[in-house]
PDB file of N, CA and C in Angstrom:
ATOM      1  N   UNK A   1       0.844  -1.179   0.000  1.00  0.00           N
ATOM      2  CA  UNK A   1       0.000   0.000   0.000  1.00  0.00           C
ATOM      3  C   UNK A   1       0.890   1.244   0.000  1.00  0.00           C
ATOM      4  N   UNK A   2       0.372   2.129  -0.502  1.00  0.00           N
ATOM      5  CA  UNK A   2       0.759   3.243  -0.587  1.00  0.00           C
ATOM      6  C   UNK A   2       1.188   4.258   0.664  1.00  0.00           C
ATOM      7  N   UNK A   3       2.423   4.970   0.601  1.00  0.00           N
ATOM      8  CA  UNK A   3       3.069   5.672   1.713  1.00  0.00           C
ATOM      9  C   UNK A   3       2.202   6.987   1.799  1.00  0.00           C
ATOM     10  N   UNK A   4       1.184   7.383   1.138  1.00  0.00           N
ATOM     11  CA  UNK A   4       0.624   8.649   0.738  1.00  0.00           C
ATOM     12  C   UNK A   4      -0.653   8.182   1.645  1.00  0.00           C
ATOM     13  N   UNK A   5      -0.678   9.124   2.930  1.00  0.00           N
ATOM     14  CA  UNK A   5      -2.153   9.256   3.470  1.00  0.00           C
ATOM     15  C   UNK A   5      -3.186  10.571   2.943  1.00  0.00           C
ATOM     16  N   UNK A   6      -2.854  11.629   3.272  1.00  0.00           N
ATOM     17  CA  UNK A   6      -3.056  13.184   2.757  1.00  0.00           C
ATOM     18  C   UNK A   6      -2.755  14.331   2.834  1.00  0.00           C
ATOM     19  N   UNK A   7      -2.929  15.090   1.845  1.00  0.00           N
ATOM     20  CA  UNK A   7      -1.848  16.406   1.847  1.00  0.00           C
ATOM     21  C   UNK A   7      -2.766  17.189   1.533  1.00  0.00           C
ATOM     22  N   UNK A   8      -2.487  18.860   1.359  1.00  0.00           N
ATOM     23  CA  UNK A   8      -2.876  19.480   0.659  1.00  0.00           C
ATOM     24  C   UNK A   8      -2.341  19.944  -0.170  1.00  0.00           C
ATOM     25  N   UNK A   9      -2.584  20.068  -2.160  1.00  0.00           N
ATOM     26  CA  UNK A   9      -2.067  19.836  -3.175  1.00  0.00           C
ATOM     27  C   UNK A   9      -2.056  21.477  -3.543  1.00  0.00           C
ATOM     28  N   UNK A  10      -0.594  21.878  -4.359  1.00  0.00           N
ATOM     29  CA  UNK A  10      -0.526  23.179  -4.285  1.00  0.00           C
ATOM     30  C   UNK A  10      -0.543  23.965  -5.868  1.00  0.00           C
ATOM     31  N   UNK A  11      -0.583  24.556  -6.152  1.00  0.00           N
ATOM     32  CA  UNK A  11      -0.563  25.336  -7.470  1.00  0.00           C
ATOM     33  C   UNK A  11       1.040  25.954  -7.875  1.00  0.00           C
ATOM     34  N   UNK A  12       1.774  25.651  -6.872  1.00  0.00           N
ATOM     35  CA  UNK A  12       3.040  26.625  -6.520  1.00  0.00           C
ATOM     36  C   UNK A  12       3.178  27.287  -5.875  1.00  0.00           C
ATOM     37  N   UNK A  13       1.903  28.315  -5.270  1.00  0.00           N
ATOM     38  CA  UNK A  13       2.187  29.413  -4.513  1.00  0.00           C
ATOM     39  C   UNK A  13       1.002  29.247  -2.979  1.00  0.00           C
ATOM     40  N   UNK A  14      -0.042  28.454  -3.774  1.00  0.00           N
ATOM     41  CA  UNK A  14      -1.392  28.191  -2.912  1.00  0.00           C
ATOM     42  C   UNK A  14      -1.823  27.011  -2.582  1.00  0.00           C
ATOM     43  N   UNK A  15      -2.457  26.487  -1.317  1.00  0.00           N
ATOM     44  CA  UNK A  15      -2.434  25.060  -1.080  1.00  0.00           C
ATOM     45  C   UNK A  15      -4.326  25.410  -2.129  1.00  0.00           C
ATOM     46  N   UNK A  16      -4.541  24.391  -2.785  1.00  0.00           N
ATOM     47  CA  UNK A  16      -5.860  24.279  -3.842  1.00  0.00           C
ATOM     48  C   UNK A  16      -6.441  23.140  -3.909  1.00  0.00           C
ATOM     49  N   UNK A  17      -5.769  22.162  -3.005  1.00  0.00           N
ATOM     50  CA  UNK A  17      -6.939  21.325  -2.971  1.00  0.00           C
ATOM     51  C   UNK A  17      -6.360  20.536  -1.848  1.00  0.00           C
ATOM     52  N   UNK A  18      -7.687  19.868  -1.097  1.00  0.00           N
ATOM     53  CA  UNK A  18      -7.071  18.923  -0.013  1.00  0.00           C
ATOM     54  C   UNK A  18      -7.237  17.049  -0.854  1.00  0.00           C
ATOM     55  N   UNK A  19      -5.943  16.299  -0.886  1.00  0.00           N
ATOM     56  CA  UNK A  19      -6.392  15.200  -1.341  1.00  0.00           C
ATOM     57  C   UNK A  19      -6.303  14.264  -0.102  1.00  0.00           C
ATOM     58  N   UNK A  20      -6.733  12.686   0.133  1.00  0.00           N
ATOM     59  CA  UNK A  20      -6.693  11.755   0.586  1.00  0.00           C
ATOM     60  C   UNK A  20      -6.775  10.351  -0.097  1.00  0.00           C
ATOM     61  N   UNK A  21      -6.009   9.499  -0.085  1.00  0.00           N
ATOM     62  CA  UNK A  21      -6.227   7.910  -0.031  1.00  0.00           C
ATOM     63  C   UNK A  21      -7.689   7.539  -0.085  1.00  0.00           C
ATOM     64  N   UNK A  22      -8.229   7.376  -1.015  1.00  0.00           N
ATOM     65  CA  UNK A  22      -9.954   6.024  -0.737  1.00  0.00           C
ATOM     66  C   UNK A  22      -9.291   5.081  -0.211  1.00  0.00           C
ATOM     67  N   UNK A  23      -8.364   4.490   0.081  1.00  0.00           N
ATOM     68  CA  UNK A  23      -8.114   3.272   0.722  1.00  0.00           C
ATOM     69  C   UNK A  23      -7.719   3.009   2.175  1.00  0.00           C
ATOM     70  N   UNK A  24      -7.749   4.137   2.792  1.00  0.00           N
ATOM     71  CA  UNK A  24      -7.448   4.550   4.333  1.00  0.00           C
ATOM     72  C   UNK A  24      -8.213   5.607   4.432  1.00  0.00           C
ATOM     73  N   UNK A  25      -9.310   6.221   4.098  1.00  0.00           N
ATOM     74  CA  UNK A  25      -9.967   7.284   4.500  1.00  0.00           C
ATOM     75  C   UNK A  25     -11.009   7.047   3.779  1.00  0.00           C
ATOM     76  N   UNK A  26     -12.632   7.276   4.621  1.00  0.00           N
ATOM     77  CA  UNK A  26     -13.260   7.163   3.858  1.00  0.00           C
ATOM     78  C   UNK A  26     -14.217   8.786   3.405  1.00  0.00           C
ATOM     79  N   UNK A  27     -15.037   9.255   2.658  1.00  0.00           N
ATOM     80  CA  UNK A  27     -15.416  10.355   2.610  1.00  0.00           C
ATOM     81  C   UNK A  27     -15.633  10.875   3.884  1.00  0.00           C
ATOM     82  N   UNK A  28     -16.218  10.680   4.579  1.00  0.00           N
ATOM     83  CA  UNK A  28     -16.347  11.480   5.904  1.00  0.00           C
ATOM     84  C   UNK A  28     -15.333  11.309   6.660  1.00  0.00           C
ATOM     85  N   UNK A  29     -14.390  10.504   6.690  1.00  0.00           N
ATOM     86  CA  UNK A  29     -12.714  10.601   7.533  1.00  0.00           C
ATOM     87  C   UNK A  29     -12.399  11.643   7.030  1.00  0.00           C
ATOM     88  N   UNK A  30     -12.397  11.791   5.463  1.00  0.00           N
ATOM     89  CA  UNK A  30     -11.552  12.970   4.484  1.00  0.00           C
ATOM     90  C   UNK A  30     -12.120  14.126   5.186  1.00  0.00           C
ATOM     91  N   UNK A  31     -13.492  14.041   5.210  1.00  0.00           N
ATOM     92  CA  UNK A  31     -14.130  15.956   5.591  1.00  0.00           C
ATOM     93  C   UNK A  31     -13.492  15.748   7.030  1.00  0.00           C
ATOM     94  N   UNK A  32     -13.225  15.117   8.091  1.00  0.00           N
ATOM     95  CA  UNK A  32     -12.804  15.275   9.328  1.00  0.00           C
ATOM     96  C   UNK A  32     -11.465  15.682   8.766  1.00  0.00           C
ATOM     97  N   UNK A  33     -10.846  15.195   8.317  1.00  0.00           N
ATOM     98  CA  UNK A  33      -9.171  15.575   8.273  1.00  0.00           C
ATOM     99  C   UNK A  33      -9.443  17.004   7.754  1.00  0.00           C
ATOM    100  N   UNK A  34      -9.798  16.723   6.799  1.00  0.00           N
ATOM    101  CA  UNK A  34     -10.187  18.382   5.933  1.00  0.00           C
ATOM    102  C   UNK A  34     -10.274  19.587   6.842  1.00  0.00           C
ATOM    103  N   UNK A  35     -11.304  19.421   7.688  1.00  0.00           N
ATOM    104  CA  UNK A  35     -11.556  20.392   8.888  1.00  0.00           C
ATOM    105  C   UNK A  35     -10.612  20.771   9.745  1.00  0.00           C
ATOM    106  N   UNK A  36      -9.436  19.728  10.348  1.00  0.00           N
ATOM    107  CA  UNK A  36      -8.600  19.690  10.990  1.00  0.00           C
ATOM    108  C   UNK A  36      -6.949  20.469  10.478  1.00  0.00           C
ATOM    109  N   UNK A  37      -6.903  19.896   8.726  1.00  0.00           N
ATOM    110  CA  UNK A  37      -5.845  20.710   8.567  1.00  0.00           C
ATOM    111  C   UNK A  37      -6.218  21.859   7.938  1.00  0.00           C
ATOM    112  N   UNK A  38      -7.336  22.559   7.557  1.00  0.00           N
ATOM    113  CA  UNK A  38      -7.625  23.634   7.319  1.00  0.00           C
ATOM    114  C   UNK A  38      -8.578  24.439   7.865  1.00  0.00           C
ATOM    115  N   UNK A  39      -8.842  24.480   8.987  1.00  0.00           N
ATOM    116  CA  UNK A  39      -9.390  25.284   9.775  1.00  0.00           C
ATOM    117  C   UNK A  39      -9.042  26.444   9.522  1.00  0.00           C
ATOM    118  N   UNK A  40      -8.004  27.278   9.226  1.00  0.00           N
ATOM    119  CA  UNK A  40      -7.788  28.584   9.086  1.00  0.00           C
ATOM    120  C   UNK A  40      -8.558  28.985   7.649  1.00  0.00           C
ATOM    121  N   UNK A  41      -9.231  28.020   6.812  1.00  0.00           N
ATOM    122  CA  UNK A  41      -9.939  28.642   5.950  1.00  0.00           C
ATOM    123  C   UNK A  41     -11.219  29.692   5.919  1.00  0.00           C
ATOM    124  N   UNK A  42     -11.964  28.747   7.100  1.00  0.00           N
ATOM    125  CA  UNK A  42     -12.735  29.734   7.498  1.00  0.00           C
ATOM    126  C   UNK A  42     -13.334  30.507   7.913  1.00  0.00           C
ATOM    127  N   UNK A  43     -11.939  31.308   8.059  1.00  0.00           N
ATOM    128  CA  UNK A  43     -11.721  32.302   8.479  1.00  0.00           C
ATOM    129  C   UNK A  43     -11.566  33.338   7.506  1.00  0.00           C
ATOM    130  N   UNK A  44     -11.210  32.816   6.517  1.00  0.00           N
ATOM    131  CA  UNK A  44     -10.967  33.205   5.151  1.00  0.00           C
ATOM    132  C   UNK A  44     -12.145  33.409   4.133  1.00  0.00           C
ATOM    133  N   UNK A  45     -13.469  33.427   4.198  1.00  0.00           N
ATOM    134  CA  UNK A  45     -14.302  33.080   3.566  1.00  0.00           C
ATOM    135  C   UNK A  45     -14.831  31.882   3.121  1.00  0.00           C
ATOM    136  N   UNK A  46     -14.398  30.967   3.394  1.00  0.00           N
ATOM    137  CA  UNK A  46     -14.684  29.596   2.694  1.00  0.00           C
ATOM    138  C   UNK A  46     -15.715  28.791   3.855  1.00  0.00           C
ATOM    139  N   UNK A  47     -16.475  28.236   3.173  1.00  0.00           N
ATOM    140  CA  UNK A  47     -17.804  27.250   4.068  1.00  0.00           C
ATOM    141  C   UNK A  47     -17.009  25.776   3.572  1.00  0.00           C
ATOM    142  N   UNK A  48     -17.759  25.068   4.984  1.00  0.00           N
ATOM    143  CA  UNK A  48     -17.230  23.530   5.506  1.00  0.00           C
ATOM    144  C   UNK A  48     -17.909  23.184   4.239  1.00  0.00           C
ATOM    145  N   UNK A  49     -17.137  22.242   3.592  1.00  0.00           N
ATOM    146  CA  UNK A  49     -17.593  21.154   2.444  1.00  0.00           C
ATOM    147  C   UNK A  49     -18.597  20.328   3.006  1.00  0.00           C
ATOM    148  N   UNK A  50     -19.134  19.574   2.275  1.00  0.00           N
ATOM    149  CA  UNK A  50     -19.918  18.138   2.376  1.00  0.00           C
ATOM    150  C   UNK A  50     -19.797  17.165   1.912  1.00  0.00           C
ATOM    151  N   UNK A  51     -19.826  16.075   1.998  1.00  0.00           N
ATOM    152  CA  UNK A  51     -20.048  14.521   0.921  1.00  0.00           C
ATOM    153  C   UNK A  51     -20.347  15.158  -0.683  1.00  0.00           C
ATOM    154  N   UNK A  52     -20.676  15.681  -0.806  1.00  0.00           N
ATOM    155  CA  UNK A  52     -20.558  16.292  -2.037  1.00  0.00           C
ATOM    156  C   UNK A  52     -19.965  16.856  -3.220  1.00  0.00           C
ATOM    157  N   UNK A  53     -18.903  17.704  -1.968  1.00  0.00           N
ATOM    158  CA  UNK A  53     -17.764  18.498  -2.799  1.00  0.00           C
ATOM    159  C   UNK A  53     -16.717  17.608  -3.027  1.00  0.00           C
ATOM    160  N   UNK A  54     -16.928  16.232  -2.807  1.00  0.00           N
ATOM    161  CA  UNK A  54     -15.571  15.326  -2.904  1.00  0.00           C
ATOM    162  C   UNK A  54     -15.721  14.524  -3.566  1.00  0.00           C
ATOM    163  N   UNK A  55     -14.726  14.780  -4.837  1.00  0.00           N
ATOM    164  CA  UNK A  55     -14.526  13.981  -6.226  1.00  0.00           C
ATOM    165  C   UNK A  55     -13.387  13.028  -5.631  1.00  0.00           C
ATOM    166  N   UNK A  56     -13.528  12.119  -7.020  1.00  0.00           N
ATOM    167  CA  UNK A  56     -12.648  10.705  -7.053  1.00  0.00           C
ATOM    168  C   UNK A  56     -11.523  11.499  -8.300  1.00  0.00           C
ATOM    169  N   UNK A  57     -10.177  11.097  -8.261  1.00  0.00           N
ATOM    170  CA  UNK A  57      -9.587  11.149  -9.206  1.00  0.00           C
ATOM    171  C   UNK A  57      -8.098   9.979  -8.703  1.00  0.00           C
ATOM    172  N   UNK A  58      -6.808  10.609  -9.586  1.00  0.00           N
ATOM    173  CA  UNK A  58      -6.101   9.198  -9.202  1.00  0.00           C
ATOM    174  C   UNK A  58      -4.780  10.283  -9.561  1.00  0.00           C
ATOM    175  N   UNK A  59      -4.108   9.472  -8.773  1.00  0.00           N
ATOM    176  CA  UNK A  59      -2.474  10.118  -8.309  1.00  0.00           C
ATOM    177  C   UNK A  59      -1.548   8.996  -7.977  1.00  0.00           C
ATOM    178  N   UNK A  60      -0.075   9.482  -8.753  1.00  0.00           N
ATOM    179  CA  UNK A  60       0.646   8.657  -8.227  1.00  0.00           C
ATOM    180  C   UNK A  60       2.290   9.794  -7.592  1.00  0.00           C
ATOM    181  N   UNK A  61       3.242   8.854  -7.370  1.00  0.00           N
ATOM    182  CA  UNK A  61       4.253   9.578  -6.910  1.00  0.00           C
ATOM    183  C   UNK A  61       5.216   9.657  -8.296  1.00  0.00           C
ATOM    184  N   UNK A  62       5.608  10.591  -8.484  1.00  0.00           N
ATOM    185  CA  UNK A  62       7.090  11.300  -9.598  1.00  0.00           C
ATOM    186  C   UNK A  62       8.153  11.157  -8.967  1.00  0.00           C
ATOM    187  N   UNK A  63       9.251  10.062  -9.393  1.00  0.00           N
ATOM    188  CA  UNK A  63      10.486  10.683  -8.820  1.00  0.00           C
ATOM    189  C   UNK A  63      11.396  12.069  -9.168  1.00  0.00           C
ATOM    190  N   UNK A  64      10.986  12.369 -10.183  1.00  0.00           N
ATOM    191  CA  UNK A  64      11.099  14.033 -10.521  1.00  0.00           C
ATOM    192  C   UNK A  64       9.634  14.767 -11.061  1.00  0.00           C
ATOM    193  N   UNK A  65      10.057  15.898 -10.617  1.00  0.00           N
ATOM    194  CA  UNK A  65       9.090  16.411 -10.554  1.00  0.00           C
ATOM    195  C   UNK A  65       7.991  16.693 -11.595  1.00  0.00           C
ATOM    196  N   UNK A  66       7.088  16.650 -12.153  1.00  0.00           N
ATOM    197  CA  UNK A  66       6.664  16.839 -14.180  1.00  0.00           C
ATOM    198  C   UNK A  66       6.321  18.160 -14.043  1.00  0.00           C
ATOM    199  N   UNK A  67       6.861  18.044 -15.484  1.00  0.00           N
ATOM    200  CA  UNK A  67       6.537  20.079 -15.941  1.00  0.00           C
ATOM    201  C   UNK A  67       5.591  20.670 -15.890  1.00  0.00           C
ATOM    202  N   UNK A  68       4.954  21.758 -15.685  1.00  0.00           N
ATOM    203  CA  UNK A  68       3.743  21.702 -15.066  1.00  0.00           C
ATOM    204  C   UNK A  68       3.098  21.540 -14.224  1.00  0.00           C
ATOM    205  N   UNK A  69       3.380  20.887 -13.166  1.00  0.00           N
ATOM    206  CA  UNK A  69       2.799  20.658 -11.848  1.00  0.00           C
ATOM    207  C   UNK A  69       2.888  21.513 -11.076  1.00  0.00           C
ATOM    208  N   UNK A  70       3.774  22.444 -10.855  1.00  0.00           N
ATOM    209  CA  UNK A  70       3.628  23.695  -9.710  1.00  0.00           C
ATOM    210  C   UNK A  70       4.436  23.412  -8.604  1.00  0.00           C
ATOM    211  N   UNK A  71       5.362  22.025  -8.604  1.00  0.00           N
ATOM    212  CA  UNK A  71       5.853  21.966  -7.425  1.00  0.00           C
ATOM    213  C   UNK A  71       7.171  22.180  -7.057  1.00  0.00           C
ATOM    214  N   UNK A  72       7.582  22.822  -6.331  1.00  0.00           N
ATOM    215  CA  UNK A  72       9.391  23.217  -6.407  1.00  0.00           C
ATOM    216  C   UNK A  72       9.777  22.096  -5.498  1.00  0.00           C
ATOM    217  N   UNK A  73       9.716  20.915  -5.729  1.00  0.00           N
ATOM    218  CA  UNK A  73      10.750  20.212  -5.137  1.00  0.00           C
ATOM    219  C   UNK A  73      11.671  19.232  -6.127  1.00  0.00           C
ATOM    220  N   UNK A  74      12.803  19.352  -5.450  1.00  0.00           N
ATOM    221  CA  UNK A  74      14.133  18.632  -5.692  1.00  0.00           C
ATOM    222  C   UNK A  74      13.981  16.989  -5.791  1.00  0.00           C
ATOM    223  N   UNK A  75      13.198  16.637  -4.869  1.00  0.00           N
ATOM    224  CA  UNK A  75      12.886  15.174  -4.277  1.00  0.00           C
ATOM    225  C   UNK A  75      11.583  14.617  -4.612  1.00  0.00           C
ATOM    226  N   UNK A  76      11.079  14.578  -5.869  1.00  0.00           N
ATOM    227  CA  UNK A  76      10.032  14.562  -6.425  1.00  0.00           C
ATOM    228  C   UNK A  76       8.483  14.975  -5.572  1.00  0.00           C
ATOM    229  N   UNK A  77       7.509  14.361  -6.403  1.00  0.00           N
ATOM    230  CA  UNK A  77       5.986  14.609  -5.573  1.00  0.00           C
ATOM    231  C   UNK A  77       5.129  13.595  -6.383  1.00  0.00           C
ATOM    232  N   UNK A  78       3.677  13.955  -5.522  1.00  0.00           N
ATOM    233  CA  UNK A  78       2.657  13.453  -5.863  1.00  0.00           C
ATOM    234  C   UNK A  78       1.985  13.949  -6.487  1.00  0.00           C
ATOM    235  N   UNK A  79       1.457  13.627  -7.620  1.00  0.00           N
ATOM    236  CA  UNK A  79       0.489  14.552  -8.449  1.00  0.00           C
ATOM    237  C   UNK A  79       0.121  13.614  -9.398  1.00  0.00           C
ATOM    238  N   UNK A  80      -1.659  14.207  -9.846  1.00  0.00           N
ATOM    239  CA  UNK A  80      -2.214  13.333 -10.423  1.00  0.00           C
ATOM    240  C   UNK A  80      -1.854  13.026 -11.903  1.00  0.00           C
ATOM    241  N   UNK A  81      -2.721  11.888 -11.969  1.00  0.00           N
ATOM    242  CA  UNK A  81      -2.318  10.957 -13.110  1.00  0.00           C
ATOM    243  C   UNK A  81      -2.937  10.168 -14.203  1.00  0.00           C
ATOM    244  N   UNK A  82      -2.784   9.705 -14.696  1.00  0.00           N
ATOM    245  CA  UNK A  82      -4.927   8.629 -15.394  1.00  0.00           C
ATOM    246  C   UNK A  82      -4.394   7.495 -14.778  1.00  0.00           C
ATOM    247  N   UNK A  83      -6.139   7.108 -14.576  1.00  0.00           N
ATOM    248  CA  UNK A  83      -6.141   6.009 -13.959  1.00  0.00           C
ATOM    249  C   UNK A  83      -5.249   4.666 -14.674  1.00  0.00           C
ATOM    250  N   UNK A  84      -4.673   3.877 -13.751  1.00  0.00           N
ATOM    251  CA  UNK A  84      -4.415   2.762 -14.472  1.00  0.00           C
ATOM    252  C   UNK A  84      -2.869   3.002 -14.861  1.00  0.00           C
ATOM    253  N   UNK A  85      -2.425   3.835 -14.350  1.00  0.00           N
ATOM    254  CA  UNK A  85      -0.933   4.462 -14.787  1.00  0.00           C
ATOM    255  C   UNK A  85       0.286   3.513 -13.704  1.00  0.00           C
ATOM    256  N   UNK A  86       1.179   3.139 -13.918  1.00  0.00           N
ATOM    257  CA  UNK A  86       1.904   2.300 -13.304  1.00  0.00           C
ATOM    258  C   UNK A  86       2.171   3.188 -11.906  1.00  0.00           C
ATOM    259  N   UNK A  87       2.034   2.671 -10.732  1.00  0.00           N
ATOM    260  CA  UNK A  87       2.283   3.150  -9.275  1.00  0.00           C
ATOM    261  C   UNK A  87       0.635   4.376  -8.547  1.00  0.00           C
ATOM    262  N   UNK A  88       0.065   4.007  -9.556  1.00  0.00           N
ATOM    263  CA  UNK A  88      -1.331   5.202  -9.555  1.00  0.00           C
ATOM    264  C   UNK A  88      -2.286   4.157  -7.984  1.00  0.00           C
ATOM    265  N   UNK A  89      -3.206   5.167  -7.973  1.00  0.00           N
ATOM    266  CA  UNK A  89      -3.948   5.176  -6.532  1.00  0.00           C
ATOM    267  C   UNK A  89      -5.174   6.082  -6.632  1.00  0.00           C
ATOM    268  N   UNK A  90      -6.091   5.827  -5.948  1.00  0.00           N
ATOM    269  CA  UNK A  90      -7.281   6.157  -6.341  1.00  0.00           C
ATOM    270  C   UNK A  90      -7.221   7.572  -5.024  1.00  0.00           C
ATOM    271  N   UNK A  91      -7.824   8.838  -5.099  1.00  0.00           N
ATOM    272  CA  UNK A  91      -8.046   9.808  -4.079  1.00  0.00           C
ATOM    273  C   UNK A  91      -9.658  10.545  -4.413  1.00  0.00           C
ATOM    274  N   UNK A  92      -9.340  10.454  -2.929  1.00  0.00           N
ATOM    275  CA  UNK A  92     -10.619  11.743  -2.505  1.00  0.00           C
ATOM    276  C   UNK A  92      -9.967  13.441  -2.478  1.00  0.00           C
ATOM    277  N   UNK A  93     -11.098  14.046  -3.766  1.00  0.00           N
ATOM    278  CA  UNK A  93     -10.552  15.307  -3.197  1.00  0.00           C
ATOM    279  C   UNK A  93     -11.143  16.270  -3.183  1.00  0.00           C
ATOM    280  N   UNK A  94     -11.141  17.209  -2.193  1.00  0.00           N
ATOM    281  CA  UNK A  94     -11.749  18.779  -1.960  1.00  0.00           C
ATOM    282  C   UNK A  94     -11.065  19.997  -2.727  1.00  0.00           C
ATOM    283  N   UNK A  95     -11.403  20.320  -3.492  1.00  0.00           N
ATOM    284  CA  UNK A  95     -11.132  21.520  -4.351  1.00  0.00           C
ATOM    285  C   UNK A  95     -11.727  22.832  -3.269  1.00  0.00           C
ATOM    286  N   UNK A  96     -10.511  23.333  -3.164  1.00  0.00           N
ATOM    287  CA  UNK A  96     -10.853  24.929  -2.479  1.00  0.00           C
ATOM    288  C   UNK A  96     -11.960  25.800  -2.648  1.00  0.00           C
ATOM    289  N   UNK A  97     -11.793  26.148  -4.342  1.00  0.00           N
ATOM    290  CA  UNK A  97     -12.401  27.161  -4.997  1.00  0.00           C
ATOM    291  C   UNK A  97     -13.794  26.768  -4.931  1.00  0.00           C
ATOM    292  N   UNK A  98     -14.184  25.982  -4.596  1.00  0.00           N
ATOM    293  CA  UNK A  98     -15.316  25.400  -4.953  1.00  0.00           C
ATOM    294  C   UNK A  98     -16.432  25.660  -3.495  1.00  0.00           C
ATOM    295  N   UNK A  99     -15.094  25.464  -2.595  1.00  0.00           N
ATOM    296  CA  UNK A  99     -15.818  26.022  -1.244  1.00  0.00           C
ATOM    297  C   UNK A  99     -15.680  27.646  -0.843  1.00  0.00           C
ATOM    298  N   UNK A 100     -15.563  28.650  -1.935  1.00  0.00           N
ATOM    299  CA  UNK A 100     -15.405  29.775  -1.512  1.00  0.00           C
ATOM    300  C   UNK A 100     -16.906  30.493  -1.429  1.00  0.00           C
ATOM    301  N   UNK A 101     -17.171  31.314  -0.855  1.00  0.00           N
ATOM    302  CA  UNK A 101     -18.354  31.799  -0.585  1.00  0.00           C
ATOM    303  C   UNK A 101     -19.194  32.617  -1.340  1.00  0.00           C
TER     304      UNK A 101
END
């Protein structure tokens, strides 16, 4: 199984989406974590998600980083992928923008 529980996924400059594992979290674990590492959102304008706002998509790990992704690290990352892609994994995820007010 996969070393990836959940993060929040960045644009480069902005955290933009919260992802999680379907395979250790289930939608409502995700909105609990969700709440927990981003609480300072709303404060920010943004309303608590629901079972709703949380899409399926699929991610795997890069040992370098791919062009395009937004991420400045040296030591690769996670970022999504199509399904079915060698080392890929299924996620739950909360898109920010989506919870703005």
């Amino acid at each position: 199984m996969s070393k990836f529980d959940y993060m929040n996924f960045t644009d480069g400059s902005w955290d933009i989406e919260f992802v999680a594992h379907t395979k250790k979290f289930s939608k409502k674990e995700t909105l609990d974590l969700f709440m927990v590492e981003n609480e300072h959102l709303f404060n920010e304008g943004y309303r608590k998600p629901i079972i709703d706002d949380i899409i399926e998509r699929t991610v795997r790990w890069y040992p370098r980083v791919p062009e395009g992704c937004g991420c400045d690290s040296e030591g690769g990352c996670y970022s999504y992928c199509n399904r079915n892609e060698r080392g890929s994994f299924p996620v739950w995820v909360i898109e920010f923008e989506e919870l703005k007010k």
